[in-house]
Each structure stands twice: as C-alpha cells, then as structure tokens.
N, C-alpha and C. Protein backbone atom coordinates (compact mmCIF):
# COMPACT_ATOMS: atom_id res chain seq x y z
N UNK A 1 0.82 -1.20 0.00
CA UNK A 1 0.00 0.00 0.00
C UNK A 1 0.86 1.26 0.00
N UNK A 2 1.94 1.43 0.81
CA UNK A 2 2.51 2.47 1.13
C UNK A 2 3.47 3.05 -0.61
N UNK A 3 4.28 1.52 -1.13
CA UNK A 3 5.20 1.46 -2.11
C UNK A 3 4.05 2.58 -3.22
N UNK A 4 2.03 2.21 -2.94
CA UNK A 4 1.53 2.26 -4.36
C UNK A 4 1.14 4.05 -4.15
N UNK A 5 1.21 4.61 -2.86
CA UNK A 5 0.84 5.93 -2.49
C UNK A 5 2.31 6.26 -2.99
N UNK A 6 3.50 5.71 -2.77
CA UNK A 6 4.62 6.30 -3.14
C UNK A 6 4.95 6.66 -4.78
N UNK A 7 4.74 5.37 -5.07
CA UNK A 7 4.38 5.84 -6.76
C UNK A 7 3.16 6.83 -7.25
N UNK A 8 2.03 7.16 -6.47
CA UNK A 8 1.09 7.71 -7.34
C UNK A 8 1.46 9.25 -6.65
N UNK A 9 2.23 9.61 -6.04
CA UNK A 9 3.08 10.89 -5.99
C UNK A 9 4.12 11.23 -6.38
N UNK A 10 4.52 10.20 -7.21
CA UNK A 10 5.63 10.79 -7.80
C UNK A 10 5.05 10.94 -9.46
N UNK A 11 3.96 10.43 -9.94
CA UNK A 11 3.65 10.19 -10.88
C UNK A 11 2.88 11.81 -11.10
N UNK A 12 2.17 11.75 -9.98
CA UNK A 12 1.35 13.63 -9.82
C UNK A 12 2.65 14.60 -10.01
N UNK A 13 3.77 14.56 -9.45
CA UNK A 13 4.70 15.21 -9.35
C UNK A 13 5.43 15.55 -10.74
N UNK A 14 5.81 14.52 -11.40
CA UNK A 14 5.70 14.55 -12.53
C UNK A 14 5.13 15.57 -13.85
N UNK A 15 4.09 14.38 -13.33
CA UNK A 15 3.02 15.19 -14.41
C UNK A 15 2.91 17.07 -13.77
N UNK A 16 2.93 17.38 -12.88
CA UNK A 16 3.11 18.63 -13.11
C UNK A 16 4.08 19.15 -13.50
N UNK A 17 5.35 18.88 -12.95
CA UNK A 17 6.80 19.41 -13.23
C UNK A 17 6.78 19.38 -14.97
N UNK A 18 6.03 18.11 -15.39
CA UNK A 18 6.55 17.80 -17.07
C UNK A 18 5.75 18.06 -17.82
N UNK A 19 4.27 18.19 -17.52
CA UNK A 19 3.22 18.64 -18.35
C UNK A 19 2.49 19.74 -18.04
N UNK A 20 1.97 19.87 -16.57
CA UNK A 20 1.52 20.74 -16.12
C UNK A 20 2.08 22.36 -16.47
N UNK A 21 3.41 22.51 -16.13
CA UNK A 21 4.76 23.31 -16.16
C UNK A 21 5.55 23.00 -16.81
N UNK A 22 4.98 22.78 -18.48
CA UNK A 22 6.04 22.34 -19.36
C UNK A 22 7.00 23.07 -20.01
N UNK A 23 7.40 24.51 -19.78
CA UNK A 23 7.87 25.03 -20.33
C UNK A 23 8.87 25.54 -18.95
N UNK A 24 10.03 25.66 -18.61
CA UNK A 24 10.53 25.72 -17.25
C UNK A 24 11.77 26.68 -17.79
N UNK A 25 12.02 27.27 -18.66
CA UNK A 25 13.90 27.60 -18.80
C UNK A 25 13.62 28.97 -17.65
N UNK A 26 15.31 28.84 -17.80
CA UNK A 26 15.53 29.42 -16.18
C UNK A 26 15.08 31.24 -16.84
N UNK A 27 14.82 31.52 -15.68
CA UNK A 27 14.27 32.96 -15.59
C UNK A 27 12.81 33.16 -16.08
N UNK A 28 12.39 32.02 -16.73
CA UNK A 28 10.82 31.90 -17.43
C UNK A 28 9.86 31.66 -15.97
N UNK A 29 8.68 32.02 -16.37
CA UNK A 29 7.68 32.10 -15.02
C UNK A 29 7.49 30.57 -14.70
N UNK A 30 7.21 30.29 -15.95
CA UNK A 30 7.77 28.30 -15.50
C UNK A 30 8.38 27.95 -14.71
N UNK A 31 9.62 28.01 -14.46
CA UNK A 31 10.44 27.98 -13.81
C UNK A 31 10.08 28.17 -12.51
N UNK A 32 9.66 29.20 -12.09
CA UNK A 32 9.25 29.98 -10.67
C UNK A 32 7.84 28.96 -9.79
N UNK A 33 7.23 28.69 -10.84
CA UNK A 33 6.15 28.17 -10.91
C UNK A 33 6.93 26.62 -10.33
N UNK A 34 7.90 25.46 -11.05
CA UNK A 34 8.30 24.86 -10.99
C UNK A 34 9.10 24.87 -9.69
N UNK A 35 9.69 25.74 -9.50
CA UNK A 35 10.39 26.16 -7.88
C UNK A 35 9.58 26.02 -6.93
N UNK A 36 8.90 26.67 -7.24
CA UNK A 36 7.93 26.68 -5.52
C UNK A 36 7.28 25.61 -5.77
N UNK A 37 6.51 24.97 -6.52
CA UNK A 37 6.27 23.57 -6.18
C UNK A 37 7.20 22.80 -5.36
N UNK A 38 8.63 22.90 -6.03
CA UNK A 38 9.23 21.68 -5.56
C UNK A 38 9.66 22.29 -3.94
N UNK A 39 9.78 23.36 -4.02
CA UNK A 39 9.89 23.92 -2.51
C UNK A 39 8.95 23.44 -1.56
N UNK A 40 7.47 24.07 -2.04
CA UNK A 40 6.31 23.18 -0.93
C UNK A 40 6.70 21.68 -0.80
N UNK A 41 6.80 20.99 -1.58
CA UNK A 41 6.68 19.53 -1.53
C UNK A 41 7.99 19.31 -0.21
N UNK A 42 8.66 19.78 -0.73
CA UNK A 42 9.78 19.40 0.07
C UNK A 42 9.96 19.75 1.46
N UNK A 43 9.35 20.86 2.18
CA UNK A 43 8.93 21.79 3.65
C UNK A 43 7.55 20.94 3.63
N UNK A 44 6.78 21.17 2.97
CA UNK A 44 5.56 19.39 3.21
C UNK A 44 6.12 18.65 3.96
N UNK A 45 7.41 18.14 4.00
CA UNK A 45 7.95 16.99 4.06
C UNK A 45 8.85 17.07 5.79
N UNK A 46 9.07 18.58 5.92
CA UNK A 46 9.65 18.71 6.95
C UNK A 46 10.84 19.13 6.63
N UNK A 47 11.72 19.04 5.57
CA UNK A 47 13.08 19.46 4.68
C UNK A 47 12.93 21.24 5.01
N UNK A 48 14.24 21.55 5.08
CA UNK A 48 14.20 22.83 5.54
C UNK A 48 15.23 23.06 3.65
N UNK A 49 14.78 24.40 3.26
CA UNK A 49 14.81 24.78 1.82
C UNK A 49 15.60 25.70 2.14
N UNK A 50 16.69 26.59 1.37
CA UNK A 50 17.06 27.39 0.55
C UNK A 50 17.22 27.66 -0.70
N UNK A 51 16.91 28.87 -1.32
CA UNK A 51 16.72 29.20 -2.44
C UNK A 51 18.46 30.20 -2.64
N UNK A 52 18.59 30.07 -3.63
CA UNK A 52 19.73 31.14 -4.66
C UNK A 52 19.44 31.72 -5.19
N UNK A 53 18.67 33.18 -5.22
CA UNK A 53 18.19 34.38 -6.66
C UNK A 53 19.12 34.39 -7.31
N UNK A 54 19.44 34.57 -8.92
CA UNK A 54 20.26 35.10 -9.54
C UNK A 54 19.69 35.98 -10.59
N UNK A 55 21.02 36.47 -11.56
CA UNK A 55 19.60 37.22 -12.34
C UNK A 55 19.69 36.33 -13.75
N UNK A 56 18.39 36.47 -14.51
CA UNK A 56 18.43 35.75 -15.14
C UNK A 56 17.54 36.26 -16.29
N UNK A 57 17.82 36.01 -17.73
CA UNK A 57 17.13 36.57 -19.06
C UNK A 57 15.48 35.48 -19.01
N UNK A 58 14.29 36.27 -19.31
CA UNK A 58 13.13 35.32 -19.81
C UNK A 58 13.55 35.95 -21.39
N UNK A 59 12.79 35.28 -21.95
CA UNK A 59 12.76 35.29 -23.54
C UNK A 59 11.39 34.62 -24.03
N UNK A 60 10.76 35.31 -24.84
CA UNK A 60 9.45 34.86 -25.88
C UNK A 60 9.74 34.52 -26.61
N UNK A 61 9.53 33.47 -27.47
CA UNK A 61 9.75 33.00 -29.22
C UNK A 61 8.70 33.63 -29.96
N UNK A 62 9.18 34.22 -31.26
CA UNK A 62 7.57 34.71 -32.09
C UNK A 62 7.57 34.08 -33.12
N UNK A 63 7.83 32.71 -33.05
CA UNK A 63 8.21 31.67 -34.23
C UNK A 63 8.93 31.95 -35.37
N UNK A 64 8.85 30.63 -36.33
CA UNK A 64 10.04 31.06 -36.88
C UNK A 64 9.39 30.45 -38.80
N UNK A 65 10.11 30.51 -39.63
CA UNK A 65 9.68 29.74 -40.86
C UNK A 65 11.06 29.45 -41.71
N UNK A 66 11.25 28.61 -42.17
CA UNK A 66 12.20 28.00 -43.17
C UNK A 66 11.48 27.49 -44.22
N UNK A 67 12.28 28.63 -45.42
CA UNK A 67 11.95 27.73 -46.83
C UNK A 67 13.62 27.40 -47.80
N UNK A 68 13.65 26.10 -48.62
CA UNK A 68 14.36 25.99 -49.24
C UNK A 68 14.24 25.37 -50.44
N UNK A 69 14.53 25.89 -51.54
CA UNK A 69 13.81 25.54 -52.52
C UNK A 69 12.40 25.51 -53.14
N UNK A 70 11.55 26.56 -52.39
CA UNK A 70 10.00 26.60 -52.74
C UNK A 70 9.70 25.15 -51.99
N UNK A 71 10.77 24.75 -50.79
CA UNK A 71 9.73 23.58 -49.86
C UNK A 71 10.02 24.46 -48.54
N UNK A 72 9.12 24.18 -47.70
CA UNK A 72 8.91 24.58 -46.20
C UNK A 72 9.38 23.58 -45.44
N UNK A 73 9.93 24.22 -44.25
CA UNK A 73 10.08 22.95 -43.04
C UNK A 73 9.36 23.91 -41.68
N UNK A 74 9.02 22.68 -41.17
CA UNK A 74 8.44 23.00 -39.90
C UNK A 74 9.68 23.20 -38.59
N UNK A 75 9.92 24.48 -38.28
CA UNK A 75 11.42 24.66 -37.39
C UNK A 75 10.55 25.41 -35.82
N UNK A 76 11.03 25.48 -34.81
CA UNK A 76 11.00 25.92 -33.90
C UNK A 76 12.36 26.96 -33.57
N UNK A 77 11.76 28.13 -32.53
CA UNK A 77 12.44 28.90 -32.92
C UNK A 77 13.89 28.39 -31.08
N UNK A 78 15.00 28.62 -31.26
CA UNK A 78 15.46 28.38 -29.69
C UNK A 78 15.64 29.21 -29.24
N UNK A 79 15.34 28.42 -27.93
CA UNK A 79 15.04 29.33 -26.78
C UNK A 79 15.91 30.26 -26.61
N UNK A 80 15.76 31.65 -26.54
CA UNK A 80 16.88 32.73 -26.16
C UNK A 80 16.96 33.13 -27.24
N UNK A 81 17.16 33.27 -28.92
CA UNK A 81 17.86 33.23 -30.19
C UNK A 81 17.24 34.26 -30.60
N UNK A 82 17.91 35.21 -31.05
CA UNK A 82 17.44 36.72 -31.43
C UNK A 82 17.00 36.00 -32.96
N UNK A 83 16.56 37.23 -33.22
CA UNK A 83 15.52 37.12 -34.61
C UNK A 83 16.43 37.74 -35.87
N UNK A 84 15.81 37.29 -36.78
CA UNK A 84 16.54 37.19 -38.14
C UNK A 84 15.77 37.58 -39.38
N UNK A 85 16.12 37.70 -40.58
CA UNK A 85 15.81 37.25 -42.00
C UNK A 85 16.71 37.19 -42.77
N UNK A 86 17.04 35.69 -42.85
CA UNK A 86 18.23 35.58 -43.33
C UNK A 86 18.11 34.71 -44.70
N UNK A 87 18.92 35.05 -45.77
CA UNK A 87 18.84 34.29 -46.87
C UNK A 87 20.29 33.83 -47.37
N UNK A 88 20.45 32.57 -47.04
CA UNK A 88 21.82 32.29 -47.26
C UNK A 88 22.04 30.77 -47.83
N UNK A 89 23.29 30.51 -48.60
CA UNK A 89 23.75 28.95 -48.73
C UNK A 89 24.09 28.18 -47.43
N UNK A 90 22.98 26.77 -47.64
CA UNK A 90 23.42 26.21 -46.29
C UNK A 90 24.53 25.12 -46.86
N UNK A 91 24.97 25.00 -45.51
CA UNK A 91 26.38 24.34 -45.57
C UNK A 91 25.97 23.31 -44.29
N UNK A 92 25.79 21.92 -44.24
CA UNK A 92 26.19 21.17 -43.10
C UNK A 92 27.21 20.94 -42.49
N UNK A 93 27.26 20.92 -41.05
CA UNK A 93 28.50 19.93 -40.33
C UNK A 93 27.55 19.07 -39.19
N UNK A 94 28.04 17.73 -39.07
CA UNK A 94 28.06 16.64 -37.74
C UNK A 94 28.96 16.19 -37.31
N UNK A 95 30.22 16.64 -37.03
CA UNK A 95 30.97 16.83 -36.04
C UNK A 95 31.87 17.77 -36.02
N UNK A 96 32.34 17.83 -35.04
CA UNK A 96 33.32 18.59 -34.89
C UNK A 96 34.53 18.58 -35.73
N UNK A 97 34.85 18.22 -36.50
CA UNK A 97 35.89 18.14 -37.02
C UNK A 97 35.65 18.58 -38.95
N UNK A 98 34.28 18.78 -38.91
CA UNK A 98 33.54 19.11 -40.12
C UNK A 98 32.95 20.62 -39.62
N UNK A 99 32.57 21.18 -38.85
CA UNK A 99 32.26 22.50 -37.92
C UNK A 99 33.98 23.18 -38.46
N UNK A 100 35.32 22.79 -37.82
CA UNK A 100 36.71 23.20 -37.79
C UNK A 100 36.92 23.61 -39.28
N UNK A 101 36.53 22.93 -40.19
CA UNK A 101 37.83 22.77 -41.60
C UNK A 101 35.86 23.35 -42.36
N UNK A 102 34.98 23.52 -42.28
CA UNK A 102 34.21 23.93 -43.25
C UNK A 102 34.05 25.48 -43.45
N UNK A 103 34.07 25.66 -44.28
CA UNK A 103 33.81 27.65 -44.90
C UNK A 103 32.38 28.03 -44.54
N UNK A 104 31.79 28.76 -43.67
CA UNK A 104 30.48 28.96 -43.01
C UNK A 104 30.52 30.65 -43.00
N UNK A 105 31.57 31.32 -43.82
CA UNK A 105 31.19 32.40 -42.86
C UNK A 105 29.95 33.17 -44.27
N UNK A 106 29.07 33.56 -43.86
CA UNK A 106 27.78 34.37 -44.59
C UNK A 106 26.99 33.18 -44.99
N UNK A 107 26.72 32.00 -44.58
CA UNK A 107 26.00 31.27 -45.07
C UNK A 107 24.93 30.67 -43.45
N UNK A 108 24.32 29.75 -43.82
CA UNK A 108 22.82 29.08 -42.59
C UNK A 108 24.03 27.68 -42.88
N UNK A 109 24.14 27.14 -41.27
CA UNK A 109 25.37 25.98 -40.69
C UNK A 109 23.77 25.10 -40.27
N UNK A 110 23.72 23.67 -41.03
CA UNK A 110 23.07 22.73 -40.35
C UNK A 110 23.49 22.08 -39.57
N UNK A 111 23.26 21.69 -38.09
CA UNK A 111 24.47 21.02 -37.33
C UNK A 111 22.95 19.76 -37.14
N UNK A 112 23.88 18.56 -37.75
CA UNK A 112 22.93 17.34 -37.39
C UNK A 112 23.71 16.46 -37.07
N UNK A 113 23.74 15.15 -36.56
CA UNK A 113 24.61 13.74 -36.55
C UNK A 113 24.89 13.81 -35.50
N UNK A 114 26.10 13.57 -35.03
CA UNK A 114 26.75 13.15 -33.64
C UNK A 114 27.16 14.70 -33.23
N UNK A 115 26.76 15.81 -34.09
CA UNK A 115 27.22 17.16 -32.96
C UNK A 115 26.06 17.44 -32.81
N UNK A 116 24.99 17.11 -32.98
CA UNK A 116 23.57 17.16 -32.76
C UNK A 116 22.72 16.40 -31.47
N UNK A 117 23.84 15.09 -30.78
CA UNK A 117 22.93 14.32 -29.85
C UNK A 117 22.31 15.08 -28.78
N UNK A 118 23.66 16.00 -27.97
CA UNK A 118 22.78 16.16 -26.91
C UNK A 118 23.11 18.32 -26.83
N UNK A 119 21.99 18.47 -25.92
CA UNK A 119 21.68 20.07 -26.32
C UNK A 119 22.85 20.65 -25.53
N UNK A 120 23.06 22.17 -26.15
CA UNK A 120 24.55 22.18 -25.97
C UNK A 120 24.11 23.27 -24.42
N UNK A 121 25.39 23.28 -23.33
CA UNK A 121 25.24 23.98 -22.45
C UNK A 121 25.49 25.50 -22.34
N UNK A 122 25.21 26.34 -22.12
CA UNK A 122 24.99 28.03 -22.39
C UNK A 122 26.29 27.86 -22.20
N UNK A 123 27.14 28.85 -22.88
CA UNK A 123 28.51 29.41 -22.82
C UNK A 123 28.71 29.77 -21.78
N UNK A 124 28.27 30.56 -20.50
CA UNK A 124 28.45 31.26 -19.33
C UNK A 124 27.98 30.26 -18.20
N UNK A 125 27.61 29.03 -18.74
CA UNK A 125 27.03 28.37 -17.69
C UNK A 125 28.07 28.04 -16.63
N UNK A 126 27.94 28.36 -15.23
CA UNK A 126 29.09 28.19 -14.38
C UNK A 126 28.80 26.67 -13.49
N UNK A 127 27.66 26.32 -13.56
CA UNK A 127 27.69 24.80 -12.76
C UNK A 127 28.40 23.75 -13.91
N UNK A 128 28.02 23.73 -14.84
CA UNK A 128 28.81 22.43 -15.64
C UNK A 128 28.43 22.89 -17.24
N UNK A 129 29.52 23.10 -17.68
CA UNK A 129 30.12 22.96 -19.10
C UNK A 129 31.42 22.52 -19.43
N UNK A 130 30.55 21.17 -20.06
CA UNK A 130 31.81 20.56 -21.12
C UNK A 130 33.00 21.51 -22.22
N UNK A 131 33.92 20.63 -21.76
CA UNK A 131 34.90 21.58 -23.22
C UNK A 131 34.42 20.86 -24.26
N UNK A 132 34.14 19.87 -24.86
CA UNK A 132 33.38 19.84 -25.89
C UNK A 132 32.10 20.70 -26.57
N UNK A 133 31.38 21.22 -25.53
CA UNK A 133 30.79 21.99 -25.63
C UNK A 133 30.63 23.43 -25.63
N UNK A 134 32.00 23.71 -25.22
CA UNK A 134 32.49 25.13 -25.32
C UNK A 134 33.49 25.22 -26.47
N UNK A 135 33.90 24.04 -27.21
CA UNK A 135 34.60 23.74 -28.23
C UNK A 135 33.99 24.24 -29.50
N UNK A 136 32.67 23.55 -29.63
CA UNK A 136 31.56 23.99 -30.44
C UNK A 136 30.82 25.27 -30.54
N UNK A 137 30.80 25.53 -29.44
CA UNK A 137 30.29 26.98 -29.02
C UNK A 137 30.94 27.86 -29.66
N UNK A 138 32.22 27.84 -29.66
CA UNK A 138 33.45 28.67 -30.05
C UNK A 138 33.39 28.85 -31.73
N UNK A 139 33.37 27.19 -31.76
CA UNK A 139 33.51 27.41 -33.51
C UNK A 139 32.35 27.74 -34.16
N UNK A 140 31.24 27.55 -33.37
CA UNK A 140 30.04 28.45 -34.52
C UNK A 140 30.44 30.24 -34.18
N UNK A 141 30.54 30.41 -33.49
CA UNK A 141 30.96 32.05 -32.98
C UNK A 141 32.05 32.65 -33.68
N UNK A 142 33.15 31.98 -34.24
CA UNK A 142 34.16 32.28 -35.00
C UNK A 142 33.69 31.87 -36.52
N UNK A 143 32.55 30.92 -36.47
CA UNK A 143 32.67 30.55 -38.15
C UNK A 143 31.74 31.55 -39.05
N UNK A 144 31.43 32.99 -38.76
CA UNK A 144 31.23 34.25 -39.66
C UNK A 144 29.67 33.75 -40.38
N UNK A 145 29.39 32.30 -39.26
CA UNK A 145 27.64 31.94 -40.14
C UNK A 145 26.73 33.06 -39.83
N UNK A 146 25.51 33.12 -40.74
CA UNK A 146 24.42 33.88 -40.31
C UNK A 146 23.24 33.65 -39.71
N UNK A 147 23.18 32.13 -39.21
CA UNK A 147 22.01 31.17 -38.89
C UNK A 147 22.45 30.34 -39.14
N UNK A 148 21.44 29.51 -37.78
CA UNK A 148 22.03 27.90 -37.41
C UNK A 148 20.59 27.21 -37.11
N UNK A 149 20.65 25.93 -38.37
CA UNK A 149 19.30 25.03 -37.88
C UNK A 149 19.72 23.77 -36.95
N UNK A 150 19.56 23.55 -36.89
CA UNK A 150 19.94 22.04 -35.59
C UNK A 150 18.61 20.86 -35.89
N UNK A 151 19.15 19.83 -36.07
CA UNK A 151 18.40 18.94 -36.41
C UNK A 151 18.73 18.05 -35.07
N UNK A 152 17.75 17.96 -34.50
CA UNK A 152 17.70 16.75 -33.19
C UNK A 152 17.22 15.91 -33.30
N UNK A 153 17.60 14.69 -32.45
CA UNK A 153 16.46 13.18 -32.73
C UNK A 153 15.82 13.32 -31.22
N UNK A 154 15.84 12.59 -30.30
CA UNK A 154 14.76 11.91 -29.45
C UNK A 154 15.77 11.57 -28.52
N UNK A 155 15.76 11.59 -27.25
CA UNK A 155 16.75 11.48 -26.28
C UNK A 155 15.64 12.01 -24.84
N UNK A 156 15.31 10.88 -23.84
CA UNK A 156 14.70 11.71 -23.15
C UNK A 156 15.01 11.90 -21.82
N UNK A 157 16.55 11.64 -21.79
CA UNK A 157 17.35 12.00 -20.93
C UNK A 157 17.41 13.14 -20.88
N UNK A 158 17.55 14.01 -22.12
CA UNK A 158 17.47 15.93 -22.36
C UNK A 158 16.73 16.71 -22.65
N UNK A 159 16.67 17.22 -22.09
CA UNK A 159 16.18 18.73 -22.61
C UNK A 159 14.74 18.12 -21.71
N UNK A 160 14.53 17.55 -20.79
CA UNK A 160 13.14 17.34 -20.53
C UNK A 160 12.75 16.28 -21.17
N UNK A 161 13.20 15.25 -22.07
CA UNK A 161 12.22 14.59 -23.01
C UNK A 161 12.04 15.23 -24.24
N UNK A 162 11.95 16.76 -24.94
CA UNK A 162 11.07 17.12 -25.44
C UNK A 162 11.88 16.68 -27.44
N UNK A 163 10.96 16.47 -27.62
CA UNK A 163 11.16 15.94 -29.26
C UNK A 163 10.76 16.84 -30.18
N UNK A 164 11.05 17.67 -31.48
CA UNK A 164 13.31 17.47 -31.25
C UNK A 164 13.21 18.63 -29.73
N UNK A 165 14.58 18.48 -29.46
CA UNK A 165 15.04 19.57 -28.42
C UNK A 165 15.69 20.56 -29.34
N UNK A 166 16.17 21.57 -28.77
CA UNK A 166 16.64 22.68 -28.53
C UNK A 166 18.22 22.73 -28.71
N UNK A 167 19.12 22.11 -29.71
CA UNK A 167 20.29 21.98 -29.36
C UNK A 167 20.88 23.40 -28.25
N UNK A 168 20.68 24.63 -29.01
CA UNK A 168 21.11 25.45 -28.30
C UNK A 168 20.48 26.43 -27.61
N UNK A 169 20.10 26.69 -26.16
CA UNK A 169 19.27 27.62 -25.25
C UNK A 169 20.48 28.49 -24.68
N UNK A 170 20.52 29.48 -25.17
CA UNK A 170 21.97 30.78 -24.42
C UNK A 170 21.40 32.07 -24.98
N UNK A 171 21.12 32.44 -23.42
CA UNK A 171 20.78 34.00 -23.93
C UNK A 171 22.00 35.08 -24.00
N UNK A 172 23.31 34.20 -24.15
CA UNK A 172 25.11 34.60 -24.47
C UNK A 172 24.88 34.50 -26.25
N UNK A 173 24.10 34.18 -26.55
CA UNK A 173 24.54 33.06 -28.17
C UNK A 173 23.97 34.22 -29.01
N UNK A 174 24.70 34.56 -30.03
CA UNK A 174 24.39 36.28 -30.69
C UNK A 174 24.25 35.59 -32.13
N UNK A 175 24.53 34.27 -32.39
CA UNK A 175 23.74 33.64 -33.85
C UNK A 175 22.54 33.08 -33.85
N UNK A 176 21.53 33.76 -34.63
CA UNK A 176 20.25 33.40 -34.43
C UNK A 176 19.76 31.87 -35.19
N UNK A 177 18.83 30.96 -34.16
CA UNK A 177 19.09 29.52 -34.19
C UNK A 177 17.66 29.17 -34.07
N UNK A 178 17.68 27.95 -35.07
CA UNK A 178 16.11 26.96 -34.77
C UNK A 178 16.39 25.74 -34.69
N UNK A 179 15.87 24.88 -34.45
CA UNK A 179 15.38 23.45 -34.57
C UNK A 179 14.44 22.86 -35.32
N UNK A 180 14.80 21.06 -35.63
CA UNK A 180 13.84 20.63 -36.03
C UNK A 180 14.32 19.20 -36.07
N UNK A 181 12.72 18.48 -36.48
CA UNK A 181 13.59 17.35 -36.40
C UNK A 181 14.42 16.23 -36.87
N UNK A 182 15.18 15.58 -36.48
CA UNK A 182 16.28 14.72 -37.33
C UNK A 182 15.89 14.21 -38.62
N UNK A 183 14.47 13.70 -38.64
CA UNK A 183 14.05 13.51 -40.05
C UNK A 183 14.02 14.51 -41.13
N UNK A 184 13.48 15.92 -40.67
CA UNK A 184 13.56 16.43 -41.48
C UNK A 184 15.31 17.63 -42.16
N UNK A 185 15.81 17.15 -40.66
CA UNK A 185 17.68 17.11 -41.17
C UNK A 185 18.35 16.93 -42.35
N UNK A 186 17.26 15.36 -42.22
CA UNK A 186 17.94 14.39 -43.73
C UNK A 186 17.94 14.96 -44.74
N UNK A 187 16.60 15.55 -44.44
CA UNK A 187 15.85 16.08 -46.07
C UNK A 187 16.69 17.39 -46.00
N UNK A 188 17.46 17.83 -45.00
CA UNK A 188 18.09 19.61 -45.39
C UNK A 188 18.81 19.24 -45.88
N UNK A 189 20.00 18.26 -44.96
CA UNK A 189 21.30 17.89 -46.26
C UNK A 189 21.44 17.63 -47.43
N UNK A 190 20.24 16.99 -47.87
CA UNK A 190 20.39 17.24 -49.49
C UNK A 190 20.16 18.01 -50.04
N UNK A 191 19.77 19.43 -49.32
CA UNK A 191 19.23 20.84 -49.76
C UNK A 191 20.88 22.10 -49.39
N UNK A 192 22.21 21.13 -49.09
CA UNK A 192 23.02 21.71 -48.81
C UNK A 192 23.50 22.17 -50.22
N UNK A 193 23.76 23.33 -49.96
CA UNK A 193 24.82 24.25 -51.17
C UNK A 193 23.68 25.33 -52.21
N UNK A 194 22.25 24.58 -51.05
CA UNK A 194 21.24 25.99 -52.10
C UNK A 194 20.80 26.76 -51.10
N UNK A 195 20.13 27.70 -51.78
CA UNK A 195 19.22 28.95 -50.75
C UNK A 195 18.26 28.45 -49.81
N UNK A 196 18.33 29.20 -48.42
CA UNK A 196 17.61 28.83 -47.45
C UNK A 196 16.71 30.45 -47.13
C-alpha cells in the first residue's frame, strides 16, 4: 500500500513538473512556478529549503519559418535566439571536425549527426560545461555563419524529453538559431549548397 501511495506521488509530481509546467527555462515564469512547487513539496515533508536568486534573461519565441527551394520545413524557434531574415547557402556539419575545416562564414550551418545528440550547455554556464561543448560553441561564434538550424532526434534524458530539443538555449549566443527534427535534417542535407 505504502510502495503504491509512493508511486502515485511521484507520478502527480511529474506530471506537473513535465506537463503541467512544461515550459521551465531558467528565468521563465515556468520555472518559478516549478520552484515553488518543488519547494512546498519538500517543507511538506519537513526538509528545511534554501533558495539562490540570480539574475536571469526570460525570452518569448515569435516563431520562426524556413523555406528551401520553394519547400517549407516546420522549425521551432530556440530558446533565447534573437531574430533574423536571413537568406543564405546552407552548408552542413556533424561533427566537430567538419564544424573546424568547413567555410560557413555568410552562409545558414546545419548542425545534425553526432554534434547534434545532446543540447549544448549556455557558454556562461558556471555549474557544468563541457569543453566539448564550449569547443563547439566557439567554432560556430568564429565561423562568420548567419544562422544555425539544428536537427535533433529523441533522447529523453534531455532537454526534458522534449522531441526534437533545442540543441542550443543561451541568452550569451548572438547567432540566431532553430530546430527541427532529425528527419527532417535528412531532407536539409540534401538541400546543402542551395538557398535557405
């Protein structure tokens, strides 16, 4: 009895943190919303809480549209990513070592494949960033692109679950960026070397 009350609160818990409050990035009212939940629950409990203010950017998306070739893709805009109209040759890279040695500067950088698995961590982030990830960071910032699509697959270890994710959320990141998903990646790369 006790194990099945234990599961059907974590399952409520859940479902609010993940559906209820599905939208959480830091400084978003989500977020706040998501805080003090987990705060009550936890002083519920008898747990004595502290909180850390910091300051922190919210950001609105006002969506986004991609056409290439007189075809459309369905893109989301990321989180934080200033706004654009950009018309440029896209150029892919999936890894890092194709990001280094490719010519990007005035053109839209598709980043799909293995530099695409998991979403990259804000440049300024001071709890944990990878140098791989500040590796990448670097080289889209130096590579003179004008826009970046990111093709994600399904991973629901990140980003929340959410399908595609967000490779990149940095309200540091001054190249304006969307998403979409890995399937429709496929279909950009063969749309590499024309107008986007």
């Amino acid at each position: 009895m006790q194990n099945t009350n234990q599961i059907a609160k974590c399952q409520l818990w859940l479902k609010t943190l993940c559906v209820d409050i599905s939208e959480r990035s830091v400084g978003s009212e989500g977020n706040r919303k998501a805080t003090a939940f987990f705060r009550y629950q936890l002083t519920s409990l008898g747990w004595k809480t502290e909180s850390q203010e910091f300051w922190a950017v919210d950001w609105r998306g006002g969506g986004a549209s991609l056409m290439a070739d007189d075809t459309a893709f369905n893109v989301l805009v990321s989180p934080y990513s200033l706004g654009c109209s950009v018309k440029a040759i896209l150029e892919g890279a999936s890894n890092i070592t194709e990001l280094e040695n490719g010519n990007f500067r005035d053109k839209i950088i598709l980043l799909h494949g293995e530099i695409a698995v998991e979403q990259l961590m804000p440049k300024n982030f001071e709890f944990y960033n990878p140098e791989g990830h500040q590796k990448i960071i670097s080289l889209l910032e130096s590579s003179g692109a004008r826009g970046i699509i990111s093709a994600t697959g399904r991973n629901a270890a990140l980003a929340g679950g959410v399908y595609p994710f967000p490779l990149i959320e940095d309200g540091d990141f001054d190249i304006p960026s969307v998403y979409l998903q890995k399937f429709f990646g496929t279909i950009c790369t063969y749309l590499q070397g024309t107008m986007c």
